[in-house]
N, C-alpha and C. Protein backbone atom coordinates (compact mmCIF):
# COMPACT_ATOMS: atom_id res chain seq x y z
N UNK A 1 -54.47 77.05 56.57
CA UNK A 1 -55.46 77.33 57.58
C UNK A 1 -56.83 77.38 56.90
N UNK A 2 -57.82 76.92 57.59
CA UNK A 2 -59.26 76.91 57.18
C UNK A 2 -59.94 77.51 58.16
N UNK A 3 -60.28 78.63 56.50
CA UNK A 3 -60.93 80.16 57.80
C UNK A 3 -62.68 79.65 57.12
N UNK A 4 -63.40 80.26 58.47
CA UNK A 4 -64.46 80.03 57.81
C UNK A 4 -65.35 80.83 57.42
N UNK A 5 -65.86 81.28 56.23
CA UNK A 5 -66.20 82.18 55.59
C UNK A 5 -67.81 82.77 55.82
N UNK A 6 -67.56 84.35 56.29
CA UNK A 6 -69.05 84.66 56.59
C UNK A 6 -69.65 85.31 55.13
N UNK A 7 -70.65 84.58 55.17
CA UNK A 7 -71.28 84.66 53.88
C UNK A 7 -72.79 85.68 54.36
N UNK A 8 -73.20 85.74 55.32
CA UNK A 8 -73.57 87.12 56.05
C UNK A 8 -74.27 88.62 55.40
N UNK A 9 -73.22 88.72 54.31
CA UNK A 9 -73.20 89.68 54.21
C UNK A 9 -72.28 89.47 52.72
N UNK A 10 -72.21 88.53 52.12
CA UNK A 10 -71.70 88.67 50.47
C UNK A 10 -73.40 88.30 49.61
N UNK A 11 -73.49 89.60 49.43
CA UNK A 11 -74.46 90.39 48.42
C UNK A 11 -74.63 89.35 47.24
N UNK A 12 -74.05 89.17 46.59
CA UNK A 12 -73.49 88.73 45.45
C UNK A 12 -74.00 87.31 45.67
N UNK A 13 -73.71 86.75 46.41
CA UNK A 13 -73.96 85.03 46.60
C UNK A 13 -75.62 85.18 47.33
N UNK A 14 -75.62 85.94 48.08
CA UNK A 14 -77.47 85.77 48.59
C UNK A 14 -78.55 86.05 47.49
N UNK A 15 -77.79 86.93 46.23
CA UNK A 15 -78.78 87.38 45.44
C UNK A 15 -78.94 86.39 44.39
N UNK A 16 -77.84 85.15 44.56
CA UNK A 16 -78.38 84.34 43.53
C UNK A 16 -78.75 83.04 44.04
N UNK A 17 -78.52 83.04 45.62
CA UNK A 17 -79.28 81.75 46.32
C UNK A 17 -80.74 81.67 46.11
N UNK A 18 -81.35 80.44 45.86
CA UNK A 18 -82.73 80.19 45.04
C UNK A 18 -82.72 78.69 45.13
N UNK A 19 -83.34 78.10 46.33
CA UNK A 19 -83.89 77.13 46.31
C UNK A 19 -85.19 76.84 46.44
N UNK A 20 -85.30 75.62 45.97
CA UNK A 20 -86.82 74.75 46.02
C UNK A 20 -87.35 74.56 47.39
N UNK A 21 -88.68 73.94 47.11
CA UNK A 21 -89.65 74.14 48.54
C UNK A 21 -89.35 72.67 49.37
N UNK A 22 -88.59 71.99 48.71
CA UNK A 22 -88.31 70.74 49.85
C UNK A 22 -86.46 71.31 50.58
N UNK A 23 -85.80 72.05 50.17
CA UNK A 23 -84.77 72.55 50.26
C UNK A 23 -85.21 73.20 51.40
N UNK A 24 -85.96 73.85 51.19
CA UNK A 24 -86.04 75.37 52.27
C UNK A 24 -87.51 74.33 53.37
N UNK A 25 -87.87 74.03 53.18
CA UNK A 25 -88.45 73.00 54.35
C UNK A 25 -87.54 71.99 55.68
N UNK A 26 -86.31 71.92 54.87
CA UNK A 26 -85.09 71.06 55.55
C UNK A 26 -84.49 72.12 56.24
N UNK A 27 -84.21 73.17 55.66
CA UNK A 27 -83.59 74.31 56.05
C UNK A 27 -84.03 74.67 57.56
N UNK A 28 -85.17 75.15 57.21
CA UNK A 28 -85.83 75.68 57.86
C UNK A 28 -86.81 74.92 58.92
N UNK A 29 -87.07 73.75 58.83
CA UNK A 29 -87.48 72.91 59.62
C UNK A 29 -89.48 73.04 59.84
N UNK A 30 -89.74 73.72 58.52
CA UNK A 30 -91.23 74.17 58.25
C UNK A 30 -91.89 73.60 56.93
N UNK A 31 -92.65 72.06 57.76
CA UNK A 31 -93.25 71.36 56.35
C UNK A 31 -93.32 72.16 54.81
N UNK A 32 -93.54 71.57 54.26
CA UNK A 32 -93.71 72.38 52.75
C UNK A 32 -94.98 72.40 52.97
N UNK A 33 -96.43 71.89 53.31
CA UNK A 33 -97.61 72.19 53.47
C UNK A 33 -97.80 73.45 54.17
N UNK A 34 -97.40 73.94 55.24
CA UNK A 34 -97.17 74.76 55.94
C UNK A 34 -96.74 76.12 55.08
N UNK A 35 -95.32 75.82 54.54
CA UNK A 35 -94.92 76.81 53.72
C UNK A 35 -95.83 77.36 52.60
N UNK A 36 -96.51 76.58 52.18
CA UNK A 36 -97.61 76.72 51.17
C UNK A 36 -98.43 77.46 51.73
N UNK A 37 -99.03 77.29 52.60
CA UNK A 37 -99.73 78.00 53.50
C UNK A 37 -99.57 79.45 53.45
N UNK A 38 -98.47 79.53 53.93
CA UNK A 38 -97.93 81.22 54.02
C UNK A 38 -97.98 81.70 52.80
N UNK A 39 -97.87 80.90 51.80
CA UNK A 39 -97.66 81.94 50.26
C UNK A 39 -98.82 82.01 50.14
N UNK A 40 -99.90 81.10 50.32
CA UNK A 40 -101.29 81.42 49.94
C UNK A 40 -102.11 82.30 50.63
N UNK A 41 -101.38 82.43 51.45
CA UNK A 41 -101.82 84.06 52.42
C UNK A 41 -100.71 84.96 52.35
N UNK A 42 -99.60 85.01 51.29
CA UNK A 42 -99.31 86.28 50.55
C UNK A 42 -98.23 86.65 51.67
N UNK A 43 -97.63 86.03 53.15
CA UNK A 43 -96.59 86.10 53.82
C UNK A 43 -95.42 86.10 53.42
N UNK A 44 -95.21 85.24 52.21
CA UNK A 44 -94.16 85.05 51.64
C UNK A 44 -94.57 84.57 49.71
N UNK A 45 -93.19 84.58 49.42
CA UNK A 45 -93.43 85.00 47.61
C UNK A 45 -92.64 83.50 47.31
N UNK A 46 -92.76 83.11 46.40
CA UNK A 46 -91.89 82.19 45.92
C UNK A 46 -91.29 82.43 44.27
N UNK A 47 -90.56 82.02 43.18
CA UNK A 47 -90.92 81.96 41.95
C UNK A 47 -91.04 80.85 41.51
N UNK A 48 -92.19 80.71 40.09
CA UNK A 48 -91.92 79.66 39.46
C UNK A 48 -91.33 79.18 38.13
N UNK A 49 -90.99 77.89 38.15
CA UNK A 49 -90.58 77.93 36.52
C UNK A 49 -91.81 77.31 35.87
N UNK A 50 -91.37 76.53 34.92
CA UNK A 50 -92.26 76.30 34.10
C UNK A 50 -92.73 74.95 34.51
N UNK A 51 -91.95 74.21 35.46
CA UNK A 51 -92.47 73.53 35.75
C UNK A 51 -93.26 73.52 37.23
N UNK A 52 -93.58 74.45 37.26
CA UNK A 52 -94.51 75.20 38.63
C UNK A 52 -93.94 74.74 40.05
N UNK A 53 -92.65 74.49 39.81
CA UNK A 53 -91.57 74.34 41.37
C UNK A 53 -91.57 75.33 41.74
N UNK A 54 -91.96 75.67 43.35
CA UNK A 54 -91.86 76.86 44.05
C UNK A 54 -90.40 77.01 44.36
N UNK A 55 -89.62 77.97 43.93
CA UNK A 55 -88.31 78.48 44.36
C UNK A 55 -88.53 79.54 45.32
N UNK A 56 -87.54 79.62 46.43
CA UNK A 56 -87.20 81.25 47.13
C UNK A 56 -86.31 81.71 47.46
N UNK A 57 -86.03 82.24 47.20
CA UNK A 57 -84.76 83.62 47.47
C UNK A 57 -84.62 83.51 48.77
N UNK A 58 -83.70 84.30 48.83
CA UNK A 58 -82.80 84.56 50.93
C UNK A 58 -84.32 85.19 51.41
N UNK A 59 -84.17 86.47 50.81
CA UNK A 59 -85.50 87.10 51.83
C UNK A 59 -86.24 86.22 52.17
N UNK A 60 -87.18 85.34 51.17
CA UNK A 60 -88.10 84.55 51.92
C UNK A 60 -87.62 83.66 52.50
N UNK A 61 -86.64 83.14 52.68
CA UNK A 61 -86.09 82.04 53.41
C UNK A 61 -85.68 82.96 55.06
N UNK A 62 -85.12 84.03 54.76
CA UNK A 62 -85.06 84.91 55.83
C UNK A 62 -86.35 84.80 56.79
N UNK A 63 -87.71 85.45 56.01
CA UNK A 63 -88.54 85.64 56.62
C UNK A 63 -89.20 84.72 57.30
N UNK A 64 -88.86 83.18 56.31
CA UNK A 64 -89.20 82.17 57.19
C UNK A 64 -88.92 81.58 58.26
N UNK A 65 -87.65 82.01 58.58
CA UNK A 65 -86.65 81.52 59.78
C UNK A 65 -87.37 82.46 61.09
N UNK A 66 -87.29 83.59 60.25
CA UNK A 66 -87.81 85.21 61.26
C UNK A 66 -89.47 84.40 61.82
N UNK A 67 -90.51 84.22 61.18
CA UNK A 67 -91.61 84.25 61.72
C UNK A 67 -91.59 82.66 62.53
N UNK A 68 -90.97 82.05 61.90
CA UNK A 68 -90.79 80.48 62.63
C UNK A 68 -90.02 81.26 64.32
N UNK A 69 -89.36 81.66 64.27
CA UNK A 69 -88.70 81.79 65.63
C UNK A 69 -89.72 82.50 66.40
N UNK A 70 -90.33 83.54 65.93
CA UNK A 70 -91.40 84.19 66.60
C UNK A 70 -93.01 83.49 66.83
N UNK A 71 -93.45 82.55 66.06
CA UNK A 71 -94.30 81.67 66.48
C UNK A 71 -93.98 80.59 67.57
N UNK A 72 -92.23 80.29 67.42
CA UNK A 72 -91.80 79.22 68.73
C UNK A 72 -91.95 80.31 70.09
N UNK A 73 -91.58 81.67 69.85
CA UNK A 73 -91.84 82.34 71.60
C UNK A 73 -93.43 82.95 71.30
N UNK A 74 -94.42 82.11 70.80
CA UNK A 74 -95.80 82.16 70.95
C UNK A 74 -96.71 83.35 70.32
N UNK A 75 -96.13 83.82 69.31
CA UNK A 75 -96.90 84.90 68.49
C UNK A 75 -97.26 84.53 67.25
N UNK A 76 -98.31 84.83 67.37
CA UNK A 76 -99.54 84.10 66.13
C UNK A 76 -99.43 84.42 64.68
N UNK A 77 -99.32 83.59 63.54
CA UNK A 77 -98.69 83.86 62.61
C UNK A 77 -99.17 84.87 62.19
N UNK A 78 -100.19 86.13 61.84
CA UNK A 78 -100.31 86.96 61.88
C UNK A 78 -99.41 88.38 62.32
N UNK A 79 -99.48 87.91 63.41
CA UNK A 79 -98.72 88.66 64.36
C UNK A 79 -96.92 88.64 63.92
N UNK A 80 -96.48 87.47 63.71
CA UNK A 80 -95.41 87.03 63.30
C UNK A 80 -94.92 87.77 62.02
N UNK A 81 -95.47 87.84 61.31
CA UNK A 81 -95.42 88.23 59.84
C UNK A 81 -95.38 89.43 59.69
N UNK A 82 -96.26 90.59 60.43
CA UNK A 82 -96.38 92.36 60.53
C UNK A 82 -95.05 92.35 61.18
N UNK A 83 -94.51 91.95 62.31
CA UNK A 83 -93.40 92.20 62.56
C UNK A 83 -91.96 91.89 62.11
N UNK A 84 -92.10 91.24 61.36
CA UNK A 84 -91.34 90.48 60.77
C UNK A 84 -90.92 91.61 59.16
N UNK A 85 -91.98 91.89 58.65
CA UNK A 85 -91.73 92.87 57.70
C UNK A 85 -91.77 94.05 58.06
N UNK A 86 -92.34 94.26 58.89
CA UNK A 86 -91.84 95.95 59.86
C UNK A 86 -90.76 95.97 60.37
N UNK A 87 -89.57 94.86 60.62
CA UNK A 87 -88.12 94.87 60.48
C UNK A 87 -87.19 94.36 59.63
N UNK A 88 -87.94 93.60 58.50
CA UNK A 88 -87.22 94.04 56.98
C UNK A 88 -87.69 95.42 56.69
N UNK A 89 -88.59 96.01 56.75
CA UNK A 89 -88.88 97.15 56.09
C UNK A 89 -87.68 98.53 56.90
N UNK A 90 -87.45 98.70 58.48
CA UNK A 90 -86.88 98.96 58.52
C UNK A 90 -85.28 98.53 58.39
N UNK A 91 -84.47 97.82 58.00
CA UNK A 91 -83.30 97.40 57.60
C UNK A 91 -83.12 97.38 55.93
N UNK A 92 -84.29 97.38 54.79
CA UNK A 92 -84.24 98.59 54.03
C UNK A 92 -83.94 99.83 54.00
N UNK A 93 -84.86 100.84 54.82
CA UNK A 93 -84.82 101.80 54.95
C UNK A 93 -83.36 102.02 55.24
N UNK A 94 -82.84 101.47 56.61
CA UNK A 94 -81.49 102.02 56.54
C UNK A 94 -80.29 101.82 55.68
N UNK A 95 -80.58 100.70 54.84
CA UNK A 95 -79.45 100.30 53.84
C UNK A 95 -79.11 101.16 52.77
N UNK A 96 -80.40 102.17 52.53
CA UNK A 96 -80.77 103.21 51.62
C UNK A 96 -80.05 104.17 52.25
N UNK A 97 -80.41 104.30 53.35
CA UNK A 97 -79.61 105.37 53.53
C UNK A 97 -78.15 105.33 53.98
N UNK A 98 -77.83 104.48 54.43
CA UNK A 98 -76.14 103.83 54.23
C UNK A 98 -76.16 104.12 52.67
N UNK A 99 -76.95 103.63 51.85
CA UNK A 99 -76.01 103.71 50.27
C UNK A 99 -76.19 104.87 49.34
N UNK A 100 -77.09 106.11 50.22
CA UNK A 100 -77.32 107.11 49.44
C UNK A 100 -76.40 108.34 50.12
N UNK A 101 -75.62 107.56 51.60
CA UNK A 101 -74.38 108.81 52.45
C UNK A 101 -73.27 108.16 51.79
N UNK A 102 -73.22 107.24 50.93
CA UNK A 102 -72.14 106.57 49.92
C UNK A 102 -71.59 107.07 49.04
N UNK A 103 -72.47 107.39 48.38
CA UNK A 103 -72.32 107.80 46.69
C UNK A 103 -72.02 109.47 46.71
């Protein structure tokens, strides 16, 4: 049987997903000019290597999906972005405290 695997929520595999800026443009369906955009107004982070390829992690790929959906129901990327990390910021908060009623 072929089950199909929610990856959702395996920690382990999101923390080492790290793709490039034509990767996460396909992904995500948000030119790489565009994406550039947002890092140069500090919306989103990328890393680089040495050969100055923008890589990003889940979060920013997260956040990009997050403010892309909220600019398609008409909120201004500004707007998009405060809310967008005012509900990563809360889904931190609670993960902390899920992992500090843990231990």
């Amino acid at each position: 049987m072929n089950e199909k695997q929610d990856l959702s929520f395996d920690f382990e595999f999101l923390n080492k997903l790290v793709v490039g800026i034509g990767e996460v443009a396909e992904i995500t369906g948000i030119p790489t000019r565009q994406i550039r955009y947002w890092e140069d107004k500090g919306i989103i982070t990328s890393q680089t290597d040495e050969g100055k390829n923008r890589r990003y992690d889940y979060i920013n790929i997260k956040k990009i999906l997050l403010i892309k959906e909220l600019l398609d129901e008409g909120f201004t990327l500004d707007a998009s972005a405060q809310k967008v990390n005012k509900r990563l910021d809360l889904i931190e908060q609670t993960l902390r405290k899920f992992n500090k009623n843990a231990t």
